[in-house]
C-alpha atoms as a PDB file:
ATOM      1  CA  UNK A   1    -120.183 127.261  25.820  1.00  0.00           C
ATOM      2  CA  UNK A   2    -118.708 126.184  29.138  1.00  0.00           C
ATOM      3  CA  UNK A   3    -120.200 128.617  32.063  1.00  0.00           C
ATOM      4  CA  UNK A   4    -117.597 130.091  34.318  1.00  0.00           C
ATOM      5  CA  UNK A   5    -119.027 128.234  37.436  1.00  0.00           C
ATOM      6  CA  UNK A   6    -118.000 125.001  35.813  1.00  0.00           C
ATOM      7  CA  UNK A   7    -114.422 125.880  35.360  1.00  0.00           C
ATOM      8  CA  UNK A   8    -111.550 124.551  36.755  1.00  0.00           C
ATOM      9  CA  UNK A   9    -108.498 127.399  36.260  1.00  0.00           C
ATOM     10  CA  UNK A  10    -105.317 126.394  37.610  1.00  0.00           C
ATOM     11  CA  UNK A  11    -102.620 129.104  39.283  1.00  0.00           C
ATOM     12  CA  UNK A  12     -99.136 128.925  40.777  1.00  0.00           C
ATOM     13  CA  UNK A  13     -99.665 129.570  44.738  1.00  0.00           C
ATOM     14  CA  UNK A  14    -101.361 128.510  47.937  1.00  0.00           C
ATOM     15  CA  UNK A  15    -105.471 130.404  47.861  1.00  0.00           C
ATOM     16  CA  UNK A  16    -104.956 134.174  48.747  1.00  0.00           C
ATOM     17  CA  UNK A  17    -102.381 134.763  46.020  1.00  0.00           C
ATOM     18  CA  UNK A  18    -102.339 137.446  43.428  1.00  0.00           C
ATOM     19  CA  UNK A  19    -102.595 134.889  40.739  1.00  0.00           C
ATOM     20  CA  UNK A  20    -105.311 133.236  42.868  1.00  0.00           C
ATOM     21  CA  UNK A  21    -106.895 136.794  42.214  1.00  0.00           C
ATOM     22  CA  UNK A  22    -106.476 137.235  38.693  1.00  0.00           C
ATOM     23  CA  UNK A  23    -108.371 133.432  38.306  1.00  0.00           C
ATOM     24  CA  UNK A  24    -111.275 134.982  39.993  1.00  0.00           C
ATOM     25  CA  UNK A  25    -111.002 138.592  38.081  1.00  0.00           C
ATOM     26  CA  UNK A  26    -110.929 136.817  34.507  1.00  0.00           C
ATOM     27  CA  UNK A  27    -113.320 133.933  35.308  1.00  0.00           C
ATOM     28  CA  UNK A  28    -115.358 134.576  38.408  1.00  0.00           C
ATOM     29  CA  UNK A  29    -116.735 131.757  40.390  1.00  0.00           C
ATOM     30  CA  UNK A  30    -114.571 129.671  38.474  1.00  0.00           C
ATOM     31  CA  UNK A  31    -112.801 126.933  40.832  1.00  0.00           C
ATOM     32  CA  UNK A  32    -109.179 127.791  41.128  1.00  0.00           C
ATOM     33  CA  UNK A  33    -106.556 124.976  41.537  1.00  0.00           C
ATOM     34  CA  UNK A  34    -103.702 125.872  43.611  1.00  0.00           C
ATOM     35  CA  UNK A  35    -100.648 124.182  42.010  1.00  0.00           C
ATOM     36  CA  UNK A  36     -97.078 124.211  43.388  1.00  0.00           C
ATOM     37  CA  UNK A  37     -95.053 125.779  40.627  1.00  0.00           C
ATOM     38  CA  UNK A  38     -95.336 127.500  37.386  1.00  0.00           C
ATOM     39  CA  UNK A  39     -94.607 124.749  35.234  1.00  0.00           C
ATOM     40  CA  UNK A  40     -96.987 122.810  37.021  1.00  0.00           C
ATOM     41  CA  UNK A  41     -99.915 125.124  35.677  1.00  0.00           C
ATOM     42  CA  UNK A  42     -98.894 124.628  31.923  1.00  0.00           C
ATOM     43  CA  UNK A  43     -98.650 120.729  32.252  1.00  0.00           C
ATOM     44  CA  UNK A  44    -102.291 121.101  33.873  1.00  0.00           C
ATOM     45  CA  UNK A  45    -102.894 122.545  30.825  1.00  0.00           C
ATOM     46  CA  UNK A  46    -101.741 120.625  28.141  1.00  0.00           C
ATOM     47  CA  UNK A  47    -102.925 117.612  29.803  1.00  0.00           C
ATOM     48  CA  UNK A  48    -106.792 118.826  29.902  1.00  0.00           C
ATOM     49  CA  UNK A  49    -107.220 118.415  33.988  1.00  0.00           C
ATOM     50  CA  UNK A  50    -108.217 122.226  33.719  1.00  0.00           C
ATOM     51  CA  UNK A  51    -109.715 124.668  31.350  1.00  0.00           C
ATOM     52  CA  UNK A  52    -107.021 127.332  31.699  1.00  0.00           C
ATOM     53  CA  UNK A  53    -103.950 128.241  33.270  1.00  0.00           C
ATOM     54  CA  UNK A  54    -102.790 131.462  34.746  1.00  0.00           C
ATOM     55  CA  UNK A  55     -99.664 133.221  35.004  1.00  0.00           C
ATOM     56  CA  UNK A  56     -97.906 136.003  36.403  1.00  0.00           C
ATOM     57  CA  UNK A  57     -95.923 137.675  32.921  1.00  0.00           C
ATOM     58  CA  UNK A  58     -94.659 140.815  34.439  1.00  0.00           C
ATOM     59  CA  UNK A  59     -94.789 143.740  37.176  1.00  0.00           C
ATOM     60  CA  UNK A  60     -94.335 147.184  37.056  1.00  0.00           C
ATOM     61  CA  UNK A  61     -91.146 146.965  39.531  1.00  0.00           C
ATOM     62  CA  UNK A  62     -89.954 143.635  39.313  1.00  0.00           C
ATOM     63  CA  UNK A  63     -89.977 143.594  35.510  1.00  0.00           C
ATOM     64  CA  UNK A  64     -90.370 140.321  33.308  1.00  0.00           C
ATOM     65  CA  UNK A  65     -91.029 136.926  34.894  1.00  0.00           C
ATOM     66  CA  UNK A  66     -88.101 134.728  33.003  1.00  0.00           C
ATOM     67  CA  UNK A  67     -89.238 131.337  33.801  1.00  0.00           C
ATOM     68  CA  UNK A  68     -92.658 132.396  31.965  1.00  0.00           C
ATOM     69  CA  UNK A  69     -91.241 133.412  29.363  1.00  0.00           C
ATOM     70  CA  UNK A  70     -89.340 130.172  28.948  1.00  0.00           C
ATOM     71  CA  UNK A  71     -92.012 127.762  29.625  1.00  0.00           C
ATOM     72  CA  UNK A  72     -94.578 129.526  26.700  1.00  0.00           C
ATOM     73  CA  UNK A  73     -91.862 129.367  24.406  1.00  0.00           C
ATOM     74  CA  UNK A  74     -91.980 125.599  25.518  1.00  0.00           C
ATOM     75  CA  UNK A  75     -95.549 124.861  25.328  1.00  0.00           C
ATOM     76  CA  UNK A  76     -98.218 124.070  22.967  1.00  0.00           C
ATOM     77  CA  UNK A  77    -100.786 126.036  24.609  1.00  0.00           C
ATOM     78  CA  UNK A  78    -101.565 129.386  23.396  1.00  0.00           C
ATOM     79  CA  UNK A  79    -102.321 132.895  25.028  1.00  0.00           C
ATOM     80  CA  UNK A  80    -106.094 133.374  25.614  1.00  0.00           C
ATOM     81  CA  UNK A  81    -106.465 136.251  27.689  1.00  0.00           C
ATOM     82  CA  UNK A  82    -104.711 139.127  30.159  1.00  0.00           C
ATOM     83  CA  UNK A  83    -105.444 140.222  33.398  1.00  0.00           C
ATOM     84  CA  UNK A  84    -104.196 143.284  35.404  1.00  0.00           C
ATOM     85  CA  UNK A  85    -104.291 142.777  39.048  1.00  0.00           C
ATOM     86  CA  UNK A  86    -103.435 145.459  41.733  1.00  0.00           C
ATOM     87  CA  UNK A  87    -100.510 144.286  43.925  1.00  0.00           C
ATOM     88  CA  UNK A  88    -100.720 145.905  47.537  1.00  0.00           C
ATOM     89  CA  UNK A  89     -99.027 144.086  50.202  1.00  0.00           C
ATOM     90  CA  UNK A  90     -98.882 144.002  54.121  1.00  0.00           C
ATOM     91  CA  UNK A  91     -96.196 142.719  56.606  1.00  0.00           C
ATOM     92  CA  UNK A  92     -98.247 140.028  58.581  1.00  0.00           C
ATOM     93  CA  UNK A  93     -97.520 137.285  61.525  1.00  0.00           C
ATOM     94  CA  UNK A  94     -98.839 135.090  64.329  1.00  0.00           C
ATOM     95  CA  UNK A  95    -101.558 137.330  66.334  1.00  0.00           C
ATOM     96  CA  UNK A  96     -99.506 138.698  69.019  1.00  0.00           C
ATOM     97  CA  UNK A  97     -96.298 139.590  67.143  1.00  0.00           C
ATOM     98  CA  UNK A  98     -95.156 143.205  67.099  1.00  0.00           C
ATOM     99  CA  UNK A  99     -92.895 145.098  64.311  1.00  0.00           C
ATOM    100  CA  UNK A 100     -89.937 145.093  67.107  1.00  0.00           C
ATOM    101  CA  UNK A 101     -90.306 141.067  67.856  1.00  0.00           C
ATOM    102  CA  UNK A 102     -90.192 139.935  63.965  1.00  0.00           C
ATOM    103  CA  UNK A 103     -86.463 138.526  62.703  1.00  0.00           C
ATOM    104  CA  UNK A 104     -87.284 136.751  59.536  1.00  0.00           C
ATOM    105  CA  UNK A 105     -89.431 137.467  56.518  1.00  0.00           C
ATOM    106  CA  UNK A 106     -90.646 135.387  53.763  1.00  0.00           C
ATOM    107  CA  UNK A 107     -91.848 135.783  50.482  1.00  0.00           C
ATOM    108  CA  UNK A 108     -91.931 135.471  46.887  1.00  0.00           C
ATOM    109  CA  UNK A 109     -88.444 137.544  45.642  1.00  0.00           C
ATOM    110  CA  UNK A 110     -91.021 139.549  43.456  1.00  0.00           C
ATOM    111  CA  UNK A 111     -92.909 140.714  46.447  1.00  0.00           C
ATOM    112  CA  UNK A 112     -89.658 141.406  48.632  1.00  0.00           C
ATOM    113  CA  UNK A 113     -88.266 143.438  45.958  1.00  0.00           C
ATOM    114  CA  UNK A 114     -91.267 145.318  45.311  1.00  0.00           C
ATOM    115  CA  UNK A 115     -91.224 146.165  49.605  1.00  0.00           C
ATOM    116  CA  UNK A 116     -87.205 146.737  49.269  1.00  0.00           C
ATOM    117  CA  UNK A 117     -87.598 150.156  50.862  1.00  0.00           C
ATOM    118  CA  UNK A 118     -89.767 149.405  53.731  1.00  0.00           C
ATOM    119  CA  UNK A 119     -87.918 146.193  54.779  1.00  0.00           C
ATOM    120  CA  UNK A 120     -84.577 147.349  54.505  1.00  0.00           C
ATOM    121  CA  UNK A 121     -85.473 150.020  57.005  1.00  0.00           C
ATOM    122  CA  UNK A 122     -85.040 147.072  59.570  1.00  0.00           C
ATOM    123  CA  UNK A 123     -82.586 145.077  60.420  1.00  0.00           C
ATOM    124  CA  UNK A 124     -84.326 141.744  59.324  1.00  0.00           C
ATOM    125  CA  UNK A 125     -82.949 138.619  57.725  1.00  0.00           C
ATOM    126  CA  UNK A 126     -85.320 138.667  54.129  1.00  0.00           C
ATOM    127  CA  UNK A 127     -85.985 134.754  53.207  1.00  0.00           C
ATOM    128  CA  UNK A 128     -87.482 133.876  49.084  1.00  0.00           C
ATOM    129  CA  UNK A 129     -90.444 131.433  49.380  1.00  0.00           C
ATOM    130  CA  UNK A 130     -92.102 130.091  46.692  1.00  0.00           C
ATOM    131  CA  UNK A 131     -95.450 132.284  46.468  1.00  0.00           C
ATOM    132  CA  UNK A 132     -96.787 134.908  49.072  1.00  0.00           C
ATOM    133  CA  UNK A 133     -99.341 133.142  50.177  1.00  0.00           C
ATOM    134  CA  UNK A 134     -97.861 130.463  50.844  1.00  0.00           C
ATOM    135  CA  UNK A 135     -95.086 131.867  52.943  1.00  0.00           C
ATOM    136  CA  UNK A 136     -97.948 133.366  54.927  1.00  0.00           C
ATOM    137  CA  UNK A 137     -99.359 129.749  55.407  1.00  0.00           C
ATOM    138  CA  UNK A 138     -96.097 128.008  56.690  1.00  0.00           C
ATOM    139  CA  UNK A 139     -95.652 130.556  59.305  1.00  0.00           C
ATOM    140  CA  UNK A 140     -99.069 129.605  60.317  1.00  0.00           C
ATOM    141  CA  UNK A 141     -98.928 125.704  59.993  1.00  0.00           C
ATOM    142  CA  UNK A 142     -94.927 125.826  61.782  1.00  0.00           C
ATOM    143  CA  UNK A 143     -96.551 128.309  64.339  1.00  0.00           C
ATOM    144  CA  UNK A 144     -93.218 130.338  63.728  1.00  0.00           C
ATOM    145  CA  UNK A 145     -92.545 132.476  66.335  1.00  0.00           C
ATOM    146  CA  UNK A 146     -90.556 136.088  64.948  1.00  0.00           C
ATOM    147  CA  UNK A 147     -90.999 135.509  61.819  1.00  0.00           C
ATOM    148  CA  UNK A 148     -93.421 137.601  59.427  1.00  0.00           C
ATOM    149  CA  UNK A 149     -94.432 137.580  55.693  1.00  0.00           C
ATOM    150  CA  UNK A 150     -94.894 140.117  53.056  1.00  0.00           C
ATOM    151  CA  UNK A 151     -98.652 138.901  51.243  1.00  0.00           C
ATOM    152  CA  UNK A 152    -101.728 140.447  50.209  1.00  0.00           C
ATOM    153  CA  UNK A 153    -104.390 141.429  53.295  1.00  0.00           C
ATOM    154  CA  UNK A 154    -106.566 138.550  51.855  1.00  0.00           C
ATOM    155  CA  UNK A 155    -104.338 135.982  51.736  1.00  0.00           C
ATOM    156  CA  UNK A 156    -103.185 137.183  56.057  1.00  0.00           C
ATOM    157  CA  UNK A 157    -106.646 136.861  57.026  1.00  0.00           C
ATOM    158  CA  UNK A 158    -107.210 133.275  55.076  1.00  0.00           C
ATOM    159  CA  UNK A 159    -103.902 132.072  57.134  1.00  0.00           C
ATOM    160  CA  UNK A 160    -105.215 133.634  60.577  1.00  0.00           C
ATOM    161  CA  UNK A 161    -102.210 136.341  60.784  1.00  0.00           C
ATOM    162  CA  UNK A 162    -102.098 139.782  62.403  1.00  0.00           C
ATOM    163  CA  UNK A 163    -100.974 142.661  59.916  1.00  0.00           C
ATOM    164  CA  UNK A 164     -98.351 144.431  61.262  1.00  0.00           C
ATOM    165  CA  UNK A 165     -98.034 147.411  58.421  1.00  0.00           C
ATOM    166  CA  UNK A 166    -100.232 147.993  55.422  1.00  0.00           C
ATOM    167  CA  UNK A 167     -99.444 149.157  51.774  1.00  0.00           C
ATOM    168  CA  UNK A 168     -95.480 148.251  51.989  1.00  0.00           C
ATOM    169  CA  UNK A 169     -94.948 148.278  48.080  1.00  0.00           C
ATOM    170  CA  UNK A 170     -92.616 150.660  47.129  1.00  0.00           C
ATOM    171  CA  UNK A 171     -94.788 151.638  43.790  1.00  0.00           C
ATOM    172  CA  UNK A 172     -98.152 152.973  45.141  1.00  0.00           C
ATOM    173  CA  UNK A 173     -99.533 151.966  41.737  1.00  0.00           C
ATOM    174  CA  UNK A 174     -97.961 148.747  41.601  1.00  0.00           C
ATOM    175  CA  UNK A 175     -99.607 145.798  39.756  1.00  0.00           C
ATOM    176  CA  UNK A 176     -98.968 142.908  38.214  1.00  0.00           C
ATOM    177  CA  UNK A 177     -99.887 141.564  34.562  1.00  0.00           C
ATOM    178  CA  UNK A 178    -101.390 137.784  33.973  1.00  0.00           C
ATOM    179  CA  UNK A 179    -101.844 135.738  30.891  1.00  0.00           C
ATOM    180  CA  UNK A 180    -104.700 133.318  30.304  1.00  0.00           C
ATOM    181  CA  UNK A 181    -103.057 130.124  28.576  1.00  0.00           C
ATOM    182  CA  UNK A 182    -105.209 127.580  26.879  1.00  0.00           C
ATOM    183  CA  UNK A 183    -104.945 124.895  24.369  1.00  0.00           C
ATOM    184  CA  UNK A 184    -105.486 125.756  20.889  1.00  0.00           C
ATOM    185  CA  UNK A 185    -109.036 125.893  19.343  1.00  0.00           C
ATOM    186  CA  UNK A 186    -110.815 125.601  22.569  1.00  0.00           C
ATOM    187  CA  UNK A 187    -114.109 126.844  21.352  1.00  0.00           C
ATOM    188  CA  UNK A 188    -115.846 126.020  24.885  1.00  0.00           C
ATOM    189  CA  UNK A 189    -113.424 128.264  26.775  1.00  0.00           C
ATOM    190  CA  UNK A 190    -115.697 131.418  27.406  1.00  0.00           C
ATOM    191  CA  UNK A 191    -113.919 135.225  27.249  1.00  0.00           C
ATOM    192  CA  UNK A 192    -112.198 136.734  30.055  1.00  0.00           C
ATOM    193  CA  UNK A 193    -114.450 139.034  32.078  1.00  0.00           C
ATOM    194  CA  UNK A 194    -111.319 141.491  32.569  1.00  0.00           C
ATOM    195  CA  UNK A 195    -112.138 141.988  28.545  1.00  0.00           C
ATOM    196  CA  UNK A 196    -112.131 145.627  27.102  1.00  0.00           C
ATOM    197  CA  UNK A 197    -115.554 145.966  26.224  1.00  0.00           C
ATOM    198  CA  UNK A 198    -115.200 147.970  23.071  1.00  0.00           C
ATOM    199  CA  UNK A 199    -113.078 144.327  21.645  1.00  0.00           C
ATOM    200  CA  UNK A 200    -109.737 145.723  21.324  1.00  0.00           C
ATOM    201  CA  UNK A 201    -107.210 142.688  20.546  1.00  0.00           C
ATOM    202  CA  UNK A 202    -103.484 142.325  21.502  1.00  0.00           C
ATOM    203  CA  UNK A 203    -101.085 139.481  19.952  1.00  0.00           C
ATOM    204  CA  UNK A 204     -98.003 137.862  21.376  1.00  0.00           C
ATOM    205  CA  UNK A 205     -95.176 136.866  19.298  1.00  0.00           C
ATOM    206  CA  UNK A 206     -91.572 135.088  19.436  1.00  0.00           C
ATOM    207  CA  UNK A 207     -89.114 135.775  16.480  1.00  0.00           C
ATOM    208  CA  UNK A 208     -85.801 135.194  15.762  1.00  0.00           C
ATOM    209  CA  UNK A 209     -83.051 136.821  13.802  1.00  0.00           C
ATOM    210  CA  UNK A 210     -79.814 135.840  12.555  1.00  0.00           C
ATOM    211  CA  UNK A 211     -76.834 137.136  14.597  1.00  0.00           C
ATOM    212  CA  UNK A 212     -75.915 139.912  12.757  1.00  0.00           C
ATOM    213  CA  UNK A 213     -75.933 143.914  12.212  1.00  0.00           C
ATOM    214  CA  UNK A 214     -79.051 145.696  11.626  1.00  0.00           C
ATOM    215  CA  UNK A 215     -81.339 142.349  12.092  1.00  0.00           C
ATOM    216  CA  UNK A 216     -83.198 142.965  15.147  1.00  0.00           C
ATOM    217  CA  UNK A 217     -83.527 146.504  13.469  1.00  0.00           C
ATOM    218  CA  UNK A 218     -85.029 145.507  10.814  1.00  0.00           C
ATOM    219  CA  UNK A 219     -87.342 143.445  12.171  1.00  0.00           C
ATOM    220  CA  UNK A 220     -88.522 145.990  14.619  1.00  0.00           C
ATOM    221  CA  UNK A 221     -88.594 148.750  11.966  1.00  0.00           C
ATOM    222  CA  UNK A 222     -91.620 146.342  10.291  1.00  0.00           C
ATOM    223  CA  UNK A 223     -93.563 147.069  13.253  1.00  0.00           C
ATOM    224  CA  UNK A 224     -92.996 150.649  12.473  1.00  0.00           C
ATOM    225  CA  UNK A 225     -93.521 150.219   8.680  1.00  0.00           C
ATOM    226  CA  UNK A 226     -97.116 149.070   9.697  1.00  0.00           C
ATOM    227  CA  UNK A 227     -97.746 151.405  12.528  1.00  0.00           C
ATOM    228  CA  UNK A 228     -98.355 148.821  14.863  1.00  0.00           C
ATOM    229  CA  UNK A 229     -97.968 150.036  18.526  1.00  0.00           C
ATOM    230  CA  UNK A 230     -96.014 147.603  20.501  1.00  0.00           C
ATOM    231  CA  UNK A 231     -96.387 147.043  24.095  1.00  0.00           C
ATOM    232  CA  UNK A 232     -93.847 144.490  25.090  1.00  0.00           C
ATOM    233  CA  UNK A 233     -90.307 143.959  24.021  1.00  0.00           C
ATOM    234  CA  UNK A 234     -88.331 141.033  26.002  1.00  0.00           C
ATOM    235  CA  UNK A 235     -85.092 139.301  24.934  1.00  0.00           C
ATOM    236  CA  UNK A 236     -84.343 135.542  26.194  1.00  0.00           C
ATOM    237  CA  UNK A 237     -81.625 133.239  25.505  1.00  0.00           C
ATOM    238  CA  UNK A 238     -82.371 131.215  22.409  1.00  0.00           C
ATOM    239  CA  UNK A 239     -80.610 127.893  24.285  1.00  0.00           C
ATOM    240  CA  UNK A 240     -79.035 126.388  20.557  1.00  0.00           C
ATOM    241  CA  UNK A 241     -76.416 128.810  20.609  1.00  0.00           C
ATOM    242  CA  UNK A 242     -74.172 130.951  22.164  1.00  0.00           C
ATOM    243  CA  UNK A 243     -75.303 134.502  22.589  1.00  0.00           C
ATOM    244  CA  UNK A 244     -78.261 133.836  20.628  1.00  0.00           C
ATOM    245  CA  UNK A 245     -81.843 135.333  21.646  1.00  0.00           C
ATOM    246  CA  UNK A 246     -85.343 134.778  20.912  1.00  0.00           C
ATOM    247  CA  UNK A 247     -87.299 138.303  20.825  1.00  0.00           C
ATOM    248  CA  UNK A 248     -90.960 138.576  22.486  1.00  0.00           C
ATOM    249  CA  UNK A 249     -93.095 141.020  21.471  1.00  0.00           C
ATOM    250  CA  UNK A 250     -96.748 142.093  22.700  1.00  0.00           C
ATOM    251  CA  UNK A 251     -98.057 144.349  19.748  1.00  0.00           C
ATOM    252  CA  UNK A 252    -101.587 146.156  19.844  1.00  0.00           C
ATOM    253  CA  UNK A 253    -102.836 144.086  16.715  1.00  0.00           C
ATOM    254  CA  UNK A 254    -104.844 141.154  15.489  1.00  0.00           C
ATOM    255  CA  UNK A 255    -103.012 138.741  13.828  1.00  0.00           C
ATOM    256  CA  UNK A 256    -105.190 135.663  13.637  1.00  0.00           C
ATOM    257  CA  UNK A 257    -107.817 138.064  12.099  1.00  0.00           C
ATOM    258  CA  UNK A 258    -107.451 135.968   8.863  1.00  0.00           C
ATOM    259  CA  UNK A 259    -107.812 139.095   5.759  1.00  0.00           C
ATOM    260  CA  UNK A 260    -107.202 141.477   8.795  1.00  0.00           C
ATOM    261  CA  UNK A 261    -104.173 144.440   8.534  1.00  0.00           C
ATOM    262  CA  UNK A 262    -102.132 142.291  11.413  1.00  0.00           C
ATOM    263  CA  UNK A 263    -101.926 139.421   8.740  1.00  0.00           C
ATOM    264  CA  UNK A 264     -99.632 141.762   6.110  1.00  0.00           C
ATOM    265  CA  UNK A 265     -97.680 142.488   9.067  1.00  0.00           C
ATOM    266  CA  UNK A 266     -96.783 138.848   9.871  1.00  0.00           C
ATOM    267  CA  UNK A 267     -95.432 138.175   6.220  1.00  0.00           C
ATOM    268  CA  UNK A 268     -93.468 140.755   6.449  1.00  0.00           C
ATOM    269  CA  UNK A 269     -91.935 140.250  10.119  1.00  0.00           C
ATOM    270  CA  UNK A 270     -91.225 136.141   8.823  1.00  0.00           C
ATOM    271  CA  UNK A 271     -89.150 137.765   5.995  1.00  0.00           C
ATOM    272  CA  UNK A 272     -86.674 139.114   7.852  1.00  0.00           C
ATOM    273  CA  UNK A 273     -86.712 136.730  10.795  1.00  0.00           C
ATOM    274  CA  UNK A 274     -85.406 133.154  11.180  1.00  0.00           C
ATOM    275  CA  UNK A 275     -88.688 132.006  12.726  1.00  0.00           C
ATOM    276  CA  UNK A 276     -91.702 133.702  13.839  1.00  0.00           C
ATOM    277  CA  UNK A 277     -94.182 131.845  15.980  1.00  0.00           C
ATOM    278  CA  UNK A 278     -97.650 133.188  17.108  1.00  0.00           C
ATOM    279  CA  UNK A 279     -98.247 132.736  20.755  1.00  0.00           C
ATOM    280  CA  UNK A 280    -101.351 134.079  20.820  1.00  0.00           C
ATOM    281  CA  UNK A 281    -104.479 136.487  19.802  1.00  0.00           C
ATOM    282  CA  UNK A 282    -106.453 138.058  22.723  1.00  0.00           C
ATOM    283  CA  UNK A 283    -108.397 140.505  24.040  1.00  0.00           C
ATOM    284  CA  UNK A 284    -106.596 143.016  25.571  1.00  0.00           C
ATOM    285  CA  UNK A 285    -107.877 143.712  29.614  1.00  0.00           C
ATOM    286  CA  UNK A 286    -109.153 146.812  31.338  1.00  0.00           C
ATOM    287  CA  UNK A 287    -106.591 148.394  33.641  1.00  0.00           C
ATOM    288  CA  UNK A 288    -107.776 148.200  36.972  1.00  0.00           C
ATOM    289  CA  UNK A 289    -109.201 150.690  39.137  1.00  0.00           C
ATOM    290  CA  UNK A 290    -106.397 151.692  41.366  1.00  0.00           C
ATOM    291  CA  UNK A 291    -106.526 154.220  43.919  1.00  0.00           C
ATOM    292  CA  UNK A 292    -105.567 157.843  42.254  1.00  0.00           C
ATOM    293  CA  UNK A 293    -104.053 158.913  45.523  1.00  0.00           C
ATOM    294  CA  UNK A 294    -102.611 156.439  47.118  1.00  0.00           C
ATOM    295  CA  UNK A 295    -101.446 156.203  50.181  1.00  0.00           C
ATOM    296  CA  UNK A 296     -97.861 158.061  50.555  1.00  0.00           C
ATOM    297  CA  UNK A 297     -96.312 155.760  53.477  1.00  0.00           C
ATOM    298  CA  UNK A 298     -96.455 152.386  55.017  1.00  0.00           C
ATOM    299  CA  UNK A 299     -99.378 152.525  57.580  1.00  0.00           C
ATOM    300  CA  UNK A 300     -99.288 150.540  61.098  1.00  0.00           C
ATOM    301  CA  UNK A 301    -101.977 147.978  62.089  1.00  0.00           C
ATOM    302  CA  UNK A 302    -103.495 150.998  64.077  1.00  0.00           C
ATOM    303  CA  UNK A 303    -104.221 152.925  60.982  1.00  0.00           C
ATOM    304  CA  UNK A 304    -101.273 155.492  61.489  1.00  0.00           C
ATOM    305  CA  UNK A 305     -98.518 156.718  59.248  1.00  0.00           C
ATOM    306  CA  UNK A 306     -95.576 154.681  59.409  1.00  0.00           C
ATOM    307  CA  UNK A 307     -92.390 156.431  59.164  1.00  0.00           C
ATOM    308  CA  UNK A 308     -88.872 155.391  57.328  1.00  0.00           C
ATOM    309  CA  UNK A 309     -87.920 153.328  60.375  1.00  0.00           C
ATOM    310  CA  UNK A 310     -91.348 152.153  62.075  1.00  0.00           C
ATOM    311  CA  UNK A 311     -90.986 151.915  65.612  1.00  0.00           C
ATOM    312  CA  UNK A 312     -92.912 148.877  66.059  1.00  0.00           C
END
């Protein structure tokens, strides 16, 4: 089996990004490969160039990440593992900037809704970039001048820029989740270390029902039928026709486990769906340790409360 020091994981982002931080949670010392977008990581995958690929699935305020969705629906590679990662983020700039100089900030449209309360107390003009990190890094490589970026601590101090406010997020407990994606039957492709210990196993699944009453019902009331807890319901357009979906669904069950309870459920699911297709088996990840009383307010770079409208 492939040690984790010899793998090459690949992640959407510039280094000091959340997904650069789930790489290193579910295979650490593994070397990450920045790539520019997500798309990029699954190509990386189904050519070979790297073991696994990881991507951001969904966050507790953002919600879904569509273009995910869209791409594993897309791909040949399968879902090999989950990872949880803590999501805290800072306002940062060029060392010397203060709260009442900034005009501009950048980031990822996840992370600036996610800080929607603490940047709207200011008049500033909010800019999407393509990854948090990386907005952190152009304001360092343009040497931009009022400008700031929302990003974790780690990825400010990688760039060289002065934090401004700490713990921004809206959601004290935010976090975002992460899939592993892999090709199929990659025996060499070692467990994630985020694994539940005790071997508890999650499945992902796309379906799809003909357009009419009582179909997405039934096919729903089979996970019931089998008492099958599910964790994940998403909807996305099915793209061959017209107010058509295809139905994702994370369920708390094995169903690769050839002779296993989760393999009744799937003949029962494909007879009353159009299609069913089996993303992927996996072990489901331990929550992370987050903070069980978190911080109630944005803090300044001097360690004090910040209030609704910081003062700089």
């Amino acid at each position: 089996m492939t040690t984790t020091a010899a793998l090459r994981v690949a992640f959407a982002g510039a280094p000091g990004s959340f997904a650069e931080d789930a790489v290193l949670a579910a295979y650490p010392g593994a070397t990450t490969v920045p790539l520019p977008m997500f798309g990029d990581v699954v190509s990386a995958v189904e050519a070979g160039s790297v073991a696994a690929g990881v991507l951001p699935i969904e966050n507790v305020v953002g919600g879904g990440v569509r273009e995910v969705y869209d791409l594993l629906l897309d791909t040949s590679a399968v879902v090999v593992g989950e990872v949880i990662v803590p999501v805290r983020l800072c306002l940062a700039a060029l060392p010397g900037e203060r709260l009442d100089s900034i005009e501009r900030v950048y980031s990822h449209i996840q992370a600036l809704t996610q800080a929607e309360p603490f940047l709207r107390s200011r008049d500033w003009t909010l800019l999407a970039a393509t990854n948090t990190s990386g907005a952190g890094r152009t304001i360092k490589e343009r040497a931009e001048r009022g400008s700031a970026a929302v990003l974790s601590p780690r990825a400010a101090a990688i760039h060289g820029l002065a934090i401004l406010a700490t713990d921004i997020q809206a959601q004290r407990r935010n976090r975002t989740r992460f899939l592993v994606l892999a090709l199929p039957g990659d025996n060499e492709l070692p467990g994630p270390a985020t694994a539940e210990p005790a071997g508890a196993r999650r499945s992902a699944l796309a379906f799809s029902v003909l357009n009419e009453p009582g179909t997405l019902v039934r096919a729903l009331g089979v996970i019931a039928e089998h008492e099958i807890n599910m964790t994940k319901l998403e909807s996305r357009p099915s793209r061959e026709g017209s107010w058509e979906y295809v139905f994702w669904v994370d369920i708390d069950s094995d169903v690769c486990d050839v002779g296993g309870p989760g393999q009744a459920f799937l003949i029962d699911l494909r007879a009353v769906s159009v299609w069913v297709r089996v993303m992927g088996c996996y072990p489901r990840c331990v929550e992370p340790d987050i903070q069980a009383d978190p911080v109630s307010a944005p803090r300044h770079k001097d360690g004090s409360d910040g209030p609704s409208h910081p003062t700089g």
